[in-house]
Protein backbone atom coordinates (compact mmCIF):
# COMPACT_ATOMS: atom_id res chain seq x y z
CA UNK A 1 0.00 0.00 0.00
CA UNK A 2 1.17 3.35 -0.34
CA UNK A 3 2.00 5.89 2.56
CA UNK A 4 1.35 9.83 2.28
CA UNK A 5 5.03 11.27 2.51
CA UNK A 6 6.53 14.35 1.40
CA UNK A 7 9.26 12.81 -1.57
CA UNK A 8 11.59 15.34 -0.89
CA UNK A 9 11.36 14.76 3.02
CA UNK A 10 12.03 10.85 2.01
CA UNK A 11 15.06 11.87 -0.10
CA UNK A 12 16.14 13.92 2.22
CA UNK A 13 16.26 10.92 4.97
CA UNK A 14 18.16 8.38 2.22
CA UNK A 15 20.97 10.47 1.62
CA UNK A 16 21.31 11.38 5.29
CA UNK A 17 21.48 8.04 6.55
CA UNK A 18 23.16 6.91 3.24
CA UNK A 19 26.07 9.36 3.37
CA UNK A 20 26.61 8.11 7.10
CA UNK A 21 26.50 4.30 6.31
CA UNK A 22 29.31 5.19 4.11
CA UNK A 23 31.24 7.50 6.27
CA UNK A 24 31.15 4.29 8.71
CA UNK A 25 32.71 1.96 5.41
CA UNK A 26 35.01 4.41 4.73
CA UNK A 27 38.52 2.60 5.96
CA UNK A 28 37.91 -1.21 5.03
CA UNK A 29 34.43 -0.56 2.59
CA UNK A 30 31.62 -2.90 2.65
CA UNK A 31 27.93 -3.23 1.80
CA UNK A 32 25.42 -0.86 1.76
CA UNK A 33 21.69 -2.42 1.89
CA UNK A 34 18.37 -0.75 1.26
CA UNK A 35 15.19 -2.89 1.95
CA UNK A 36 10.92 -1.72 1.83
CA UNK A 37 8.61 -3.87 3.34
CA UNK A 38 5.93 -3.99 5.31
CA UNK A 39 5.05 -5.20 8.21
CA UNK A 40 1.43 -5.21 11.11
CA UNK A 41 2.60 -3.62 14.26
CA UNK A 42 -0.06 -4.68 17.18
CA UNK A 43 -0.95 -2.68 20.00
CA UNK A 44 2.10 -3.48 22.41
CA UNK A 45 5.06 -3.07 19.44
CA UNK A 46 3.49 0.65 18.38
CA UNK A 47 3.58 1.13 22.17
CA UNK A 48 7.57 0.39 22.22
CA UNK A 49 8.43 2.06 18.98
CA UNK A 50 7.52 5.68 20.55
CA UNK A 51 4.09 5.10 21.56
CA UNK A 52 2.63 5.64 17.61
CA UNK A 53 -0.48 3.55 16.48
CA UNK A 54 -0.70 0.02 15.55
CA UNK A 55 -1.90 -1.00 12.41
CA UNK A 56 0.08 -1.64 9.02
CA UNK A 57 3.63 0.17 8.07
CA UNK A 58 6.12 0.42 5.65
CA UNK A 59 9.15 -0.50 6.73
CA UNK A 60 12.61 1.17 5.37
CA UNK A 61 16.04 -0.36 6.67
CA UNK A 62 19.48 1.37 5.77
CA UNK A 63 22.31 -1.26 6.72
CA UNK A 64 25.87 -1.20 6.57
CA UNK A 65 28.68 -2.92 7.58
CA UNK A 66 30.89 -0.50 8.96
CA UNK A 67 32.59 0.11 12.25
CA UNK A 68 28.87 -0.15 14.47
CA UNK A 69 28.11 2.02 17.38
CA UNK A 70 28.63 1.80 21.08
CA UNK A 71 26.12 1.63 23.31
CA UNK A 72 27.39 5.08 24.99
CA UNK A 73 27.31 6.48 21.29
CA UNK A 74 23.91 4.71 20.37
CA UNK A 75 22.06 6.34 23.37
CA UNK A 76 22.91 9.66 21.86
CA UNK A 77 22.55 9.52 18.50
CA UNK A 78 19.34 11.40 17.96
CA UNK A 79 20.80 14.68 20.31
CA UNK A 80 20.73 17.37 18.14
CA UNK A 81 24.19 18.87 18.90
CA UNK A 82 25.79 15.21 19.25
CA UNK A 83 28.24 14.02 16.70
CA UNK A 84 31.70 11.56 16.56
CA UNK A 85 32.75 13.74 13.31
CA UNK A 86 36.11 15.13 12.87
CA UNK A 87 36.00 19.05 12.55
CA UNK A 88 35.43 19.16 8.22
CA UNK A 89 33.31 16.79 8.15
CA UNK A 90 29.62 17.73 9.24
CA UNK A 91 28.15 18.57 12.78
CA UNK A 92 26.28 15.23 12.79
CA UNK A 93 23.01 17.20 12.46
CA UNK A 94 21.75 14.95 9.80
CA UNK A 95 20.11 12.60 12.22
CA UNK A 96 18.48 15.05 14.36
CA UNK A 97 16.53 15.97 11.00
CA UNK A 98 16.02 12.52 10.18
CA UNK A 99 14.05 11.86 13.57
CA UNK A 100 12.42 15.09 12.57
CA UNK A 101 11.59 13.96 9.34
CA UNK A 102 9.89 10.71 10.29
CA UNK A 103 7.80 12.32 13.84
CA UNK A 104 5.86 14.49 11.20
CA UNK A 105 4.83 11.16 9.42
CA UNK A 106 3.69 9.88 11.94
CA UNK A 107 6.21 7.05 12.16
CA UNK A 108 9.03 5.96 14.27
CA UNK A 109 12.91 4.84 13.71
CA UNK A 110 15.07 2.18 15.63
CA UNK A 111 18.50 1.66 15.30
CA UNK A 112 20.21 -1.98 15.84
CA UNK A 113 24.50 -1.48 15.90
CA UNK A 114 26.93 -3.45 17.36
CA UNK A 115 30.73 -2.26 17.59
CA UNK A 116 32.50 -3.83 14.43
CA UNK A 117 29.09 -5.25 13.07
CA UNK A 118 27.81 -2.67 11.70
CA UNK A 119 24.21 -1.02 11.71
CA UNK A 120 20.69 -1.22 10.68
CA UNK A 121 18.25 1.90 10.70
CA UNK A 122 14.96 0.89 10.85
CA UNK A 123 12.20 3.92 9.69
CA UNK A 124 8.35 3.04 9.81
CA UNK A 125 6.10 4.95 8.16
CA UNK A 126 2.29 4.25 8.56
CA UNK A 127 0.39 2.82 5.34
CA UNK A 128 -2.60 4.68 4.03
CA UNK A 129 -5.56 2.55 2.25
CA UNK A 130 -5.90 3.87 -0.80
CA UNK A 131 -4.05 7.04 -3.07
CA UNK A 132 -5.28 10.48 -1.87
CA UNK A 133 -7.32 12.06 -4.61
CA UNK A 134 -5.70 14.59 -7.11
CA UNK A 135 -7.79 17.70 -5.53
CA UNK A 136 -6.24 16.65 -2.66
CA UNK A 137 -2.66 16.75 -3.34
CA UNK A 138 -2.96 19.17 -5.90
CA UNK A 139 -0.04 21.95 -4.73
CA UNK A 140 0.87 24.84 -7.22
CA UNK A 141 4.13 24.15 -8.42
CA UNK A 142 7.13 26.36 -6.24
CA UNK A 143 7.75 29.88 -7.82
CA UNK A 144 11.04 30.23 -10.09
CA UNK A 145 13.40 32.84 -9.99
CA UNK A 146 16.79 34.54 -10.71
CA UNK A 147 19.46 35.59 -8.96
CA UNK A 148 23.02 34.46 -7.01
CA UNK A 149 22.32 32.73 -3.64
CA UNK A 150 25.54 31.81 -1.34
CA UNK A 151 24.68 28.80 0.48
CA UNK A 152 26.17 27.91 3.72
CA UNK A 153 25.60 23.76 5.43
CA UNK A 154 28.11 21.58 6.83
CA UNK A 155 26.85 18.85 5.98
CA UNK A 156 27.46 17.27 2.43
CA UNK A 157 24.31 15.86 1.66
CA UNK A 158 22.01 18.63 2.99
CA UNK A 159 24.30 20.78 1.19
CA UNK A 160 23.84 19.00 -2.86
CA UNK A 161 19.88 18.61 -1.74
CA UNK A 162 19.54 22.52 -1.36
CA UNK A 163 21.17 23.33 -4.08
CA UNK A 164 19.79 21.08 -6.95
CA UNK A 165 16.61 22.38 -5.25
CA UNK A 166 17.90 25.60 -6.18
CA UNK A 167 19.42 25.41 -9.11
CA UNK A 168 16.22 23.38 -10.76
CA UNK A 169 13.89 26.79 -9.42
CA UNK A 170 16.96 28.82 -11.65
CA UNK A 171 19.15 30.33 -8.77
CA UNK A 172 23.00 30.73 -9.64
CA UNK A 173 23.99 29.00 -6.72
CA UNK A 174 27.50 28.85 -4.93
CA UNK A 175 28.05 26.34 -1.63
CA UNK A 176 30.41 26.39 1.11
CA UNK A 177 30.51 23.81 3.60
CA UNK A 178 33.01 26.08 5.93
CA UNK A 179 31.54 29.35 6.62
CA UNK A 180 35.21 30.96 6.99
CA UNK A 181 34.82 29.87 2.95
CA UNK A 182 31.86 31.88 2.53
CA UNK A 183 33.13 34.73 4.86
CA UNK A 184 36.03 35.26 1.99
CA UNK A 185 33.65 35.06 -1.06
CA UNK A 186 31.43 37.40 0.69
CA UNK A 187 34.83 39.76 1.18
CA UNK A 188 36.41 39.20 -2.27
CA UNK A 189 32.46 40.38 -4.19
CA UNK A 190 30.46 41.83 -1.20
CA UNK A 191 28.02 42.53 -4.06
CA UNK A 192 27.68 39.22 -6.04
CA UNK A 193 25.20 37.49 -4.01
CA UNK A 194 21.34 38.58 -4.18
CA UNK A 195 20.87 36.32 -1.03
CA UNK A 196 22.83 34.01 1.76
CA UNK A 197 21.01 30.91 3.17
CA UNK A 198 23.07 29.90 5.72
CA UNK A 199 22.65 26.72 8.28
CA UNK A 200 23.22 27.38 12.21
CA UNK A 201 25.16 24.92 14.01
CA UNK A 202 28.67 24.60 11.81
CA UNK A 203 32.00 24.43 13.06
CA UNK A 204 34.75 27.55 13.05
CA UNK A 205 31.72 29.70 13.01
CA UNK A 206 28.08 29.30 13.75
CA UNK A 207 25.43 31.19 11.53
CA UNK A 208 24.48 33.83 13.91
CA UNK A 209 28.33 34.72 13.39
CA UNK A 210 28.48 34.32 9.98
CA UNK A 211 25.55 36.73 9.66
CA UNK A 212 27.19 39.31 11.33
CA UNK A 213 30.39 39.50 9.84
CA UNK A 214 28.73 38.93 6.42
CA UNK A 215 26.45 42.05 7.59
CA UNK A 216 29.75 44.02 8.33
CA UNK A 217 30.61 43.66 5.05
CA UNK A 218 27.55 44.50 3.06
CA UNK A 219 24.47 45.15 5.22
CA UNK A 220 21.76 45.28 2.46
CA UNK A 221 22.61 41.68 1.90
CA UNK A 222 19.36 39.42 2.72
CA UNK A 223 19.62 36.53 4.69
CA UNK A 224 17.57 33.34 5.13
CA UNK A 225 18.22 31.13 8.11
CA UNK A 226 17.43 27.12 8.49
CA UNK A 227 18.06 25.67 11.67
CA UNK A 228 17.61 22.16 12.48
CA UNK A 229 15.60 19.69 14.41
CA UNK A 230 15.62 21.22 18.11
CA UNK A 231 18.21 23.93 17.94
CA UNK A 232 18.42 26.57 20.03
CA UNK A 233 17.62 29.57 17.69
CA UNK A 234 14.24 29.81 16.79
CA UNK A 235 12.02 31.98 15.05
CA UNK A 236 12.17 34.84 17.46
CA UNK A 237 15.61 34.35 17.98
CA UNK A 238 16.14 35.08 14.25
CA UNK A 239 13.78 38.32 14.37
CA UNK A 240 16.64 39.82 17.10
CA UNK A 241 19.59 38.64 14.24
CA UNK A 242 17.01 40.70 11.82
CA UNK A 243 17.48 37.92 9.38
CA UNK A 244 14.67 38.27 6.09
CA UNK A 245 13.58 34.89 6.53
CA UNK A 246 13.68 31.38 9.18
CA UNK A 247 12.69 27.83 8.04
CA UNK A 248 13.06 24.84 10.03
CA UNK A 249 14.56 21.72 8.65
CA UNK A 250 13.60 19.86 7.49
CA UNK A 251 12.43 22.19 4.73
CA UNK A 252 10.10 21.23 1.46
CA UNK A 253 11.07 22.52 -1.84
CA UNK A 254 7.83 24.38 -2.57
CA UNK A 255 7.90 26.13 1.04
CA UNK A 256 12.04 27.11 0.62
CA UNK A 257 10.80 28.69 -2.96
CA UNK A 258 7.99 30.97 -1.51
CA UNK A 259 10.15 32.40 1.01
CA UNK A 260 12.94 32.96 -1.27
CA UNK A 261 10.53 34.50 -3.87
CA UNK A 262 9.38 36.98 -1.30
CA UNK A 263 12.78 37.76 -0.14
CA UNK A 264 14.11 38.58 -3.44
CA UNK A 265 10.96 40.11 -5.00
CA UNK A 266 9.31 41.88 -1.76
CA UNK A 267 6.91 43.47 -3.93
CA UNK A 268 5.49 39.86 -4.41
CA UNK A 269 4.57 39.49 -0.87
């Protein structure tokens, strides 16, 4: 059967978890398995996998055969500001979205990992029973544009979502996964960009700080903030940075393309 999902959302979770099964393979490789099946969850195995209903599920498994995860690790994993990452190489945040991702579906994740075993991700996501009706997933397709955005995320694959979202709405788009890097474009053409998005939590610099110094350097710039699943800043919290725009991740092309549209183009608002 099928379930009502967001395909972006879903995409979003695949590369996330993807991109860490094979940060995990990196040294000695491996095998990276995807599997969709479903399964009837009764009363008392909804009531373990986060309390969510019983009834029938599609179930998504990510495994790999990496290094595995502690236990001390493991009991973490979901904290937004958690990560085992080297400094370069992402805060970690992707899971923190990923949990974020599957609450608003109304599903739940597990994670089995044993050190030197690998690990198996586990993401149910409750089956509708039958196809919603055209009139009611009928959605006006997101607004294109033009212009040069400078986009700011640490993390690889949140970075190449964002900006083939971009690029397909026709932004010129230029990424940086270090905001010192986008700090020094900003300096060498304080004028070439019409907009930066920039992520919060990164290391060398967080966004609030990028969006100051950036603001030091050209103050008419516009600014759109995403922050992810549970992190501190929050919408009024981005009101006091006097940013032009705050989205949550994780974020849905159409919605990132309205807010960028009225950014751009205020007299669209």
């Amino acid at each position: 059967g099928p379930v009502n999902a967001d395909p972006t959302q879903i995409h979003q979770v695949l590369i996330n978890l993807c991109t860490n099964a094979s940060h995990a393979m990196s040294e000695n490789g491996g095998t990276l398995s995807i599997r969709l099946s479903r399964t009837c969850l009764d009363q008392d195995d909804a009531r373990r996998l986060d309390d969510i209903h019983p009834g029938k599920y599609a179930t998504l498994s990510i495994s790999d055969t990496g290094h595995g995860i502690d236990a001390t690790t493991l009991a973490k994993i979901f904290d937004p500001y958690f990560t085992t990452k080297e400094v370069g190489k992402g805060t970690g945040m992707g899971l923190a979205v990923v949990l974020g991702i599957v609450k608003n579906h109304n599903g739940a994740i597990t994670v089995d990992s044993l050190p030197g075993h690998g690990s198996t991700f586990t993401l149910f996501f409750p089956l509708v029973d039958e196809r919603p009706t055209p009139a009611e997933t009928t959605e006006p397709p997101p607004p294109k544009g033009t212009g040069r955005i400078l986009l700011v995320d640490d993390e690889p694959a949140i970075l190449t979502l964002t900006q083939n979202q971009l690029s397909s709405l026709g932004y010129e788009v230029e990424t940086h996964d270090d905001p010192l890097d986008a700090l020094i474009a900003v300096q060498a053409a304080p004028e070439r960009f019409d907009l930066l998005i920039t992520d919060m939590t990164m290391p060398h610099m967080t966004g609030d700080q990028l969006i100051r110094e950036v603001r030091t350097i050209n103050p008419a710039l516009p600014v759109l903030l995403c922050t992810g699943y549970s992190e501190k800043m929050d919408r009024e919290g981005s009101r006091e940075l006097g940013v032009e725009g705050y989205l949550e991740k994780p974020i849905r092309k159409n919605q990132l393309a309205r807010v960028i549209k009225t950014i751009i183009e205020p007299d669209l608002r």
